[in-house]
C-alpha atoms as a PDB file:
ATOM      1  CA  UNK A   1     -17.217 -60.018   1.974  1.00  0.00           C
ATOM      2  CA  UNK A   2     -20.240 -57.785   4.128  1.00  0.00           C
ATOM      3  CA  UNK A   3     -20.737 -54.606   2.851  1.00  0.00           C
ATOM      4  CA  UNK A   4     -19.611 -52.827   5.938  1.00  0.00           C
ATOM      5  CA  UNK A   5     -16.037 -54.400   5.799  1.00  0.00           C
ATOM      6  CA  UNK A   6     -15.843 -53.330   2.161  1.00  0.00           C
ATOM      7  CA  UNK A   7     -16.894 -49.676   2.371  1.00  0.00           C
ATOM      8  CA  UNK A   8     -14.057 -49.809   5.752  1.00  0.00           C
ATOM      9  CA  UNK A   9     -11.596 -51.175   3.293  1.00  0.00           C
ATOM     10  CA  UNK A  10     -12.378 -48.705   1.119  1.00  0.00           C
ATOM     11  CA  UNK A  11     -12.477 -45.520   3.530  1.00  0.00           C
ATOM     12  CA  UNK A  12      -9.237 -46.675   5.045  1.00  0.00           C
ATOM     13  CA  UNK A  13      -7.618 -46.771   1.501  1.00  0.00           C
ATOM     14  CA  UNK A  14      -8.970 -43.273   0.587  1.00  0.00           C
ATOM     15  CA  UNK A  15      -7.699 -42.127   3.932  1.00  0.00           C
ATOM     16  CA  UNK A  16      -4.135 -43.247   3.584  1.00  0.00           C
ATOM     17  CA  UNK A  17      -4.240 -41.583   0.325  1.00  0.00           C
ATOM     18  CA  UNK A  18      -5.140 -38.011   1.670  1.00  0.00           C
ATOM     19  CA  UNK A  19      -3.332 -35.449   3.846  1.00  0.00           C
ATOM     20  CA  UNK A  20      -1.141 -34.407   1.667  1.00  0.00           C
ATOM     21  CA  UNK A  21       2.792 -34.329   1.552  1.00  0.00           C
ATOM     22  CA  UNK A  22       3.877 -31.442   3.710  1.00  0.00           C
ATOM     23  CA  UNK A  23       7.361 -32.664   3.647  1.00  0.00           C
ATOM     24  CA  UNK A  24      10.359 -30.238   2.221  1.00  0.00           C
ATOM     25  CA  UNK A  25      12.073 -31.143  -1.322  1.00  0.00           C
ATOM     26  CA  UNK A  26      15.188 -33.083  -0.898  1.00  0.00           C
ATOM     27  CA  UNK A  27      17.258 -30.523  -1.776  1.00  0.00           C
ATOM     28  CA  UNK A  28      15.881 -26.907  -0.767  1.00  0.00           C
ATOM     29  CA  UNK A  29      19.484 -25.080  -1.373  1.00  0.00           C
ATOM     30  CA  UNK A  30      19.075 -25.219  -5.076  1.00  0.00           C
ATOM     31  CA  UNK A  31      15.762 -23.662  -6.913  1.00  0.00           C
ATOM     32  CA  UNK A  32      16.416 -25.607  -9.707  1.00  0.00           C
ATOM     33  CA  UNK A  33      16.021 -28.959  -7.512  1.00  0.00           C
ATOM     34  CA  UNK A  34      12.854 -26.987  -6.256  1.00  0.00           C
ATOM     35  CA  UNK A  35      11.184 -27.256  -9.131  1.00  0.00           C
ATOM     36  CA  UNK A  36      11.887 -30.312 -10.836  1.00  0.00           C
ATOM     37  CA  UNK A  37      10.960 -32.333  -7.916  1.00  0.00           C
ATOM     38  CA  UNK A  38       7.855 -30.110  -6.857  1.00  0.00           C
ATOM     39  CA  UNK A  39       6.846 -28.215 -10.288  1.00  0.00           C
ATOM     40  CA  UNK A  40       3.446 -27.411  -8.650  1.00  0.00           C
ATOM     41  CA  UNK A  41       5.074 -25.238  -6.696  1.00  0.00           C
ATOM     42  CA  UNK A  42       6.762 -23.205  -9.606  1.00  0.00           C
ATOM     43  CA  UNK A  43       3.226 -23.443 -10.924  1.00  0.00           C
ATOM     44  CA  UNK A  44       1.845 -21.475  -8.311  1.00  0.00           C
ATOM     45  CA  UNK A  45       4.664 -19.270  -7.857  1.00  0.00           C
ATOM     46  CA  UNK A  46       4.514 -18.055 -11.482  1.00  0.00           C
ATOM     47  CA  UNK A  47       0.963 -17.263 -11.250  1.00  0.00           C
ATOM     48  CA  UNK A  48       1.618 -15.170  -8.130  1.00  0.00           C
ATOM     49  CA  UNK A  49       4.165 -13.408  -9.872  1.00  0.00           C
ATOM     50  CA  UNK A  50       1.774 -12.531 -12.969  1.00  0.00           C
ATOM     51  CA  UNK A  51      -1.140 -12.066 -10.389  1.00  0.00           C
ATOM     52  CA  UNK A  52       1.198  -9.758  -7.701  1.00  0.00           C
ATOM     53  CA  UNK A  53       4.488  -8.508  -9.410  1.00  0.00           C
ATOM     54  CA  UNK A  54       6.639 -10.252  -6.791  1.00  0.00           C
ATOM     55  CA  UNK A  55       9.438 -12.670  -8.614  1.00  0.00           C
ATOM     56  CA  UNK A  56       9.641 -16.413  -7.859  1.00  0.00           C
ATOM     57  CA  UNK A  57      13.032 -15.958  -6.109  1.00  0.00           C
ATOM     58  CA  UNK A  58      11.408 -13.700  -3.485  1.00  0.00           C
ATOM     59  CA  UNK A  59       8.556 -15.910  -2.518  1.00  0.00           C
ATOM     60  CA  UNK A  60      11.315 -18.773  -2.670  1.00  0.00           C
ATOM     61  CA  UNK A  61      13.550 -16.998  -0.319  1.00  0.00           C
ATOM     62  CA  UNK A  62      10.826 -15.876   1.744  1.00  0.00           C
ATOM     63  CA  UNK A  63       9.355 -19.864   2.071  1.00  0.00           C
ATOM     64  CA  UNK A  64      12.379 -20.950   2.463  1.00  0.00           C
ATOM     65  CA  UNK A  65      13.025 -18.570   5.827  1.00  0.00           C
ATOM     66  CA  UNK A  66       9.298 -18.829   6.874  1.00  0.00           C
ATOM     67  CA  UNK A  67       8.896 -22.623   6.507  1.00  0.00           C
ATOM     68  CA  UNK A  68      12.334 -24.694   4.851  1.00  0.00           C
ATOM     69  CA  UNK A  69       9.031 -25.837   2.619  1.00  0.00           C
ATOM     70  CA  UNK A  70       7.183 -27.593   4.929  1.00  0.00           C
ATOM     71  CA  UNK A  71       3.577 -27.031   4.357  1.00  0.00           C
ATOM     72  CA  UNK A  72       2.102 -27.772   7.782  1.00  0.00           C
ATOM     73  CA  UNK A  73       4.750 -25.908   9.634  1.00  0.00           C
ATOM     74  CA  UNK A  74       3.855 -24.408  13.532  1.00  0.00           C
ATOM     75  CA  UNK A  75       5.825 -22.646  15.649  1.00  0.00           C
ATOM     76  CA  UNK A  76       7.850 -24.489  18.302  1.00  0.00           C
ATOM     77  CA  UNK A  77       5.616 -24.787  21.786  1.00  0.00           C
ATOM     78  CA  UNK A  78       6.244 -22.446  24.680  1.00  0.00           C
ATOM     79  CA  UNK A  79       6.710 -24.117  27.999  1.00  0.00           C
ATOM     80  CA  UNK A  80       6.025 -22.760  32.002  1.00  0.00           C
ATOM     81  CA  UNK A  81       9.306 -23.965  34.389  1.00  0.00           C
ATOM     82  CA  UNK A  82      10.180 -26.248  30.824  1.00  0.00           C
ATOM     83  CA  UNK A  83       8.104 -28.640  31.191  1.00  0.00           C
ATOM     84  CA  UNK A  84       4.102 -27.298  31.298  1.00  0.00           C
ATOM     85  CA  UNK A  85       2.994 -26.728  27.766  1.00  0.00           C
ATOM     86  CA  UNK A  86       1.704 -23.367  27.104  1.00  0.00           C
ATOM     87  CA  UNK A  87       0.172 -23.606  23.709  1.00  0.00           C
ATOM     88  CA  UNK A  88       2.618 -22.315  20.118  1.00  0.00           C
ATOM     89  CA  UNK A  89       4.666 -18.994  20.030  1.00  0.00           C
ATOM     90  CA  UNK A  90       2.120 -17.931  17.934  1.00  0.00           C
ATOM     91  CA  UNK A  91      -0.926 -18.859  14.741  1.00  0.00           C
ATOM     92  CA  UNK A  92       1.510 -19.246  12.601  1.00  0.00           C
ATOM     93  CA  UNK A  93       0.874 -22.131  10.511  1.00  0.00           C
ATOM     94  CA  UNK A  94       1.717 -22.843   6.857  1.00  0.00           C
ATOM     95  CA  UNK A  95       4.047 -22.804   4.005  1.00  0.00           C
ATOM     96  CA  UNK A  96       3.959 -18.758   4.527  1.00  0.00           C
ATOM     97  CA  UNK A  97       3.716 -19.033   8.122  1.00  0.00           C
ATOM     98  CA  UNK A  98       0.832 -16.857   8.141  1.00  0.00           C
ATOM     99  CA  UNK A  99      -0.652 -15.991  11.546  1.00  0.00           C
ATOM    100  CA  UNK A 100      -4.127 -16.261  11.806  1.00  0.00           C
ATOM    101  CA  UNK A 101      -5.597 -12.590  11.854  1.00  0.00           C
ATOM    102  CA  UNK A 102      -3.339 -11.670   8.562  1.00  0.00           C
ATOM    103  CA  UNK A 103      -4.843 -14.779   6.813  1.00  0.00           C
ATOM    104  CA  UNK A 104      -8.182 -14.152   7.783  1.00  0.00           C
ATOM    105  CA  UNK A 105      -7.625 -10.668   6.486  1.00  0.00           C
ATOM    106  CA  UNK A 106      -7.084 -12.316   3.051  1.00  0.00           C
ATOM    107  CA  UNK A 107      -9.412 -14.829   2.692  1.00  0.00           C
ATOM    108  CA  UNK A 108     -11.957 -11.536   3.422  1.00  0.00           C
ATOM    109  CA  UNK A 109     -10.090  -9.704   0.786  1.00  0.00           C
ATOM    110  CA  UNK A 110      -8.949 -11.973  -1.533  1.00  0.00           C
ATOM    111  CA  UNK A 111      -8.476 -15.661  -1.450  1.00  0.00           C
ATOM    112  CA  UNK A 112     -11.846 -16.696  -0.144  1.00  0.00           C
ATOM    113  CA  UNK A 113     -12.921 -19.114   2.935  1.00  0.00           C
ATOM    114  CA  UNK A 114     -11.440 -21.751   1.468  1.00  0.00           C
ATOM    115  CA  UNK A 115      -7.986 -20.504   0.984  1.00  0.00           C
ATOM    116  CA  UNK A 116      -5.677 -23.274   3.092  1.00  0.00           C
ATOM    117  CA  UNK A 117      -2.039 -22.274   4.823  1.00  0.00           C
ATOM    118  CA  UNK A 118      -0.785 -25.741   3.704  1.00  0.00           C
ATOM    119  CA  UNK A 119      -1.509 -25.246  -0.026  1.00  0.00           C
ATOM    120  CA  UNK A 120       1.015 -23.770  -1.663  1.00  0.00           C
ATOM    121  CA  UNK A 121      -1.062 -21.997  -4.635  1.00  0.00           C
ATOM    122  CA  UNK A 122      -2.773 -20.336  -1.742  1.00  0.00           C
ATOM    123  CA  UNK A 123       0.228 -19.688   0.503  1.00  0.00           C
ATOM    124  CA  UNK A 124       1.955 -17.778  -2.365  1.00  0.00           C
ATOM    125  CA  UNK A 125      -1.066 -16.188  -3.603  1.00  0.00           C
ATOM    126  CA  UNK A 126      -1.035 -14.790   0.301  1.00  0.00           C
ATOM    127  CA  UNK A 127       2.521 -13.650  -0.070  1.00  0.00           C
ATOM    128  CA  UNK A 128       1.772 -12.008  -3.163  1.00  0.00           C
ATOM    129  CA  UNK A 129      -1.050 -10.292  -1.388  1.00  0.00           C
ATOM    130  CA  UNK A 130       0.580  -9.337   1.361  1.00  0.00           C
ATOM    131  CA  UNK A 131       4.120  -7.961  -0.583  1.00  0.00           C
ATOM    132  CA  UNK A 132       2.079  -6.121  -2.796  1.00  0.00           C
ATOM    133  CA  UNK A 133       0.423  -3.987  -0.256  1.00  0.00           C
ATOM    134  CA  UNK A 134       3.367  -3.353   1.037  1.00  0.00           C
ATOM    135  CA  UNK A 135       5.021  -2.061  -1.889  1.00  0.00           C
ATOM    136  CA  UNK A 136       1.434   0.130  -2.084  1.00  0.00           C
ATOM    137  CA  UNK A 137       1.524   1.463   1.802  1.00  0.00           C
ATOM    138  CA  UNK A 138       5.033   1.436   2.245  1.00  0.00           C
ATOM    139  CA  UNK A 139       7.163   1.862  -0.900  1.00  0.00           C
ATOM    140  CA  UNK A 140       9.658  -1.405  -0.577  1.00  0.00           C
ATOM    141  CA  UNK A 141      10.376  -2.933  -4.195  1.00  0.00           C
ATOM    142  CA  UNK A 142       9.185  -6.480  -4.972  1.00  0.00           C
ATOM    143  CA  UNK A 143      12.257  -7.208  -5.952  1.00  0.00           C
ATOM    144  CA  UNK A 144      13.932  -5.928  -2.419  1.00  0.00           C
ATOM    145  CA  UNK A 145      13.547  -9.681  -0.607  1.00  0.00           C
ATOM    146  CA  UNK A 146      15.155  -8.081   2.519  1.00  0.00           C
ATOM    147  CA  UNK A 147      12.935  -5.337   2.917  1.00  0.00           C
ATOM    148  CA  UNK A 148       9.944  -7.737   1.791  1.00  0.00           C
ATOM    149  CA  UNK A 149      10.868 -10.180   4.573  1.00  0.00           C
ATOM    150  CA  UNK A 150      11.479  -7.242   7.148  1.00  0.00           C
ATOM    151  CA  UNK A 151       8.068  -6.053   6.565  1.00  0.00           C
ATOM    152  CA  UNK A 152       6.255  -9.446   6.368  1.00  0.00           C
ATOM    153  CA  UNK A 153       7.836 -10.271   9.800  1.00  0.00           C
ATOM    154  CA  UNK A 154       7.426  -7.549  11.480  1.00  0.00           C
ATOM    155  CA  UNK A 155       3.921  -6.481   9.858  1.00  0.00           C
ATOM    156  CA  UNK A 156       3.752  -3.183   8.165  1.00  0.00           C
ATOM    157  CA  UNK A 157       3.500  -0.803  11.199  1.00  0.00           C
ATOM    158  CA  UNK A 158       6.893  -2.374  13.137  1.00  0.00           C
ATOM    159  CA  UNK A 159       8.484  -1.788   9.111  1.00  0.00           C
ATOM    160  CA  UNK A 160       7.449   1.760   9.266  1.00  0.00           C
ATOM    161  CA  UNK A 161       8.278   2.050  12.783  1.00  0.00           C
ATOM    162  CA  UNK A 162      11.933   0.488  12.327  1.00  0.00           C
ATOM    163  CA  UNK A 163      10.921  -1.887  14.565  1.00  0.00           C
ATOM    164  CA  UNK A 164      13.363  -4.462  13.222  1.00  0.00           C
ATOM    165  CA  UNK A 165      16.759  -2.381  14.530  1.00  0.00           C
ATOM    166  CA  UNK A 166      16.400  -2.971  17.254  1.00  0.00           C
ATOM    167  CA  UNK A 167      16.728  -6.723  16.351  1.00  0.00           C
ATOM    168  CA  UNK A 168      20.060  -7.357  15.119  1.00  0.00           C
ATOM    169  CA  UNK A 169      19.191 -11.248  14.590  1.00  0.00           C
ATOM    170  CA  UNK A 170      15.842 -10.040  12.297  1.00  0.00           C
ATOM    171  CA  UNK A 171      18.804  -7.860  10.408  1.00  0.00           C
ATOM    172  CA  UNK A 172      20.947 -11.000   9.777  1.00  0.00           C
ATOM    173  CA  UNK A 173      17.902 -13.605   8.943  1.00  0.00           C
ATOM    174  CA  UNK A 174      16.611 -10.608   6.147  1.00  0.00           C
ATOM    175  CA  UNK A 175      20.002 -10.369   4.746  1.00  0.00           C
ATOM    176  CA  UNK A 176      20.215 -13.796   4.322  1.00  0.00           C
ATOM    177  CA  UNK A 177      17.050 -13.916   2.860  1.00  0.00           C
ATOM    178  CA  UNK A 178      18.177 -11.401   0.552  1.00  0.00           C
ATOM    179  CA  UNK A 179      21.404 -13.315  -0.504  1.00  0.00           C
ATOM    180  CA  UNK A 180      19.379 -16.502  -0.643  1.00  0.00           C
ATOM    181  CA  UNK A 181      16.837 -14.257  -3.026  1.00  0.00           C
ATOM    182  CA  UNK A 182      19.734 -13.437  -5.092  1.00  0.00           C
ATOM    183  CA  UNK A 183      20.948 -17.308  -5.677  1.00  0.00           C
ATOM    184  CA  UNK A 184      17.882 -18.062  -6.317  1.00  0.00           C
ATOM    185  CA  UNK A 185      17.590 -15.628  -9.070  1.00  0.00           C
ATOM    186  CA  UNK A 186      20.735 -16.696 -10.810  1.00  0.00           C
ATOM    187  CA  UNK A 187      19.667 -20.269 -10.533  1.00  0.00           C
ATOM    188  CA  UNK A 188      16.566 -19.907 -12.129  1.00  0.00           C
ATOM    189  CA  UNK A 189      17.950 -18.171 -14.964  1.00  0.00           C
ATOM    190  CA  UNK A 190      20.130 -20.834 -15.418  1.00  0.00           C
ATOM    191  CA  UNK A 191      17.567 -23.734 -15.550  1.00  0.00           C
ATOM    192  CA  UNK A 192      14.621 -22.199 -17.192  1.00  0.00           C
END
């Protein structure tokens, strides 16, 4: 066998081995099922938690709304007359669905230029960042997942600005973040 074919063997083997699996657990409704089937991600959840102050169940809750767990999440396309592609709703990209100025604004402060979206120890350690200067600016609780997730979506300004009621569908997807927070919570008590 030639050289060349071998070292093509070779990269093609390495390069079905990479990427990554972005997909969701099997069974995202149960935290407990979280982390048994992906315990890298309680891993890196736990060390935000020591790092930040912001519980597992909120970053969980907040994922979960942000991304069902997919780590290479986008935003949907926007279309002209439904059928011209525009280009995404927005940067948003990433377990945390981070949007591009907000993570550049971290990897400045905090997590360094090589800080990925799609890597979960990074995408919490972003959340942790993020929900921890807003409990320093703004005065929400760590442990308030609806006020957390208000803030995060609507960045800290919009929060302080009560941006979000005049959004009765932000309302409802932060109170069920909040509910989903509190499950969680229970869950995890239960299985640790």
């Amino acid at each position: 066998m030639s050289r060349t074919l071998r070292a093509s063997m070779l990269l093609l083997f390495l390069a079905s081995c990479g990427g990554g699996n972005f997909s969701a657990p099997r069974n995202v409704e149960d935290a407990c099922a979280i982390a048994r089937e992906r315990p890298q991600y309680l891993r890196a959840m736990e060390a935000t938690e020591r790092k930040w102050g912001v519980p597992v169940h909120v970053q969980m809750a907040t994922i979960y709304q942000e991304s069902s767990f997919v780590g290479n999440a986008r935003t949907p396309h926007r279309y002209a007359l439904g059928i011209i592609p525009m280009g995404r709703q927005s940067s948003a990209y990433g377990y945390a669905q981070a949007l591009d100025g907000t993570w550049e604004e971290y990897q400045d402060e905090e997590g360094g230029r090589g800080a990925k979206r799609d890597n979960i120890r990074d995408a919490t350690d972003f959340m942790g960042w993020y929900m921890d200067g807003s409990a320093e600016r703004l005065g929400i609780s760590k442990t308030d997942a609806r006020s957390q997730y208000l803030a995060y979506h609507e960045g800290r300004t919009g929060f302080a600005n009560g941006s979000y009621n005049n959004k009765p569908w932000l309302v409802d997807v932060a109170n069920r973040v909040g509910a989903r927070s509190a499950r969680y919570e229970v869950q995890l008590q239960e299985c640790r």
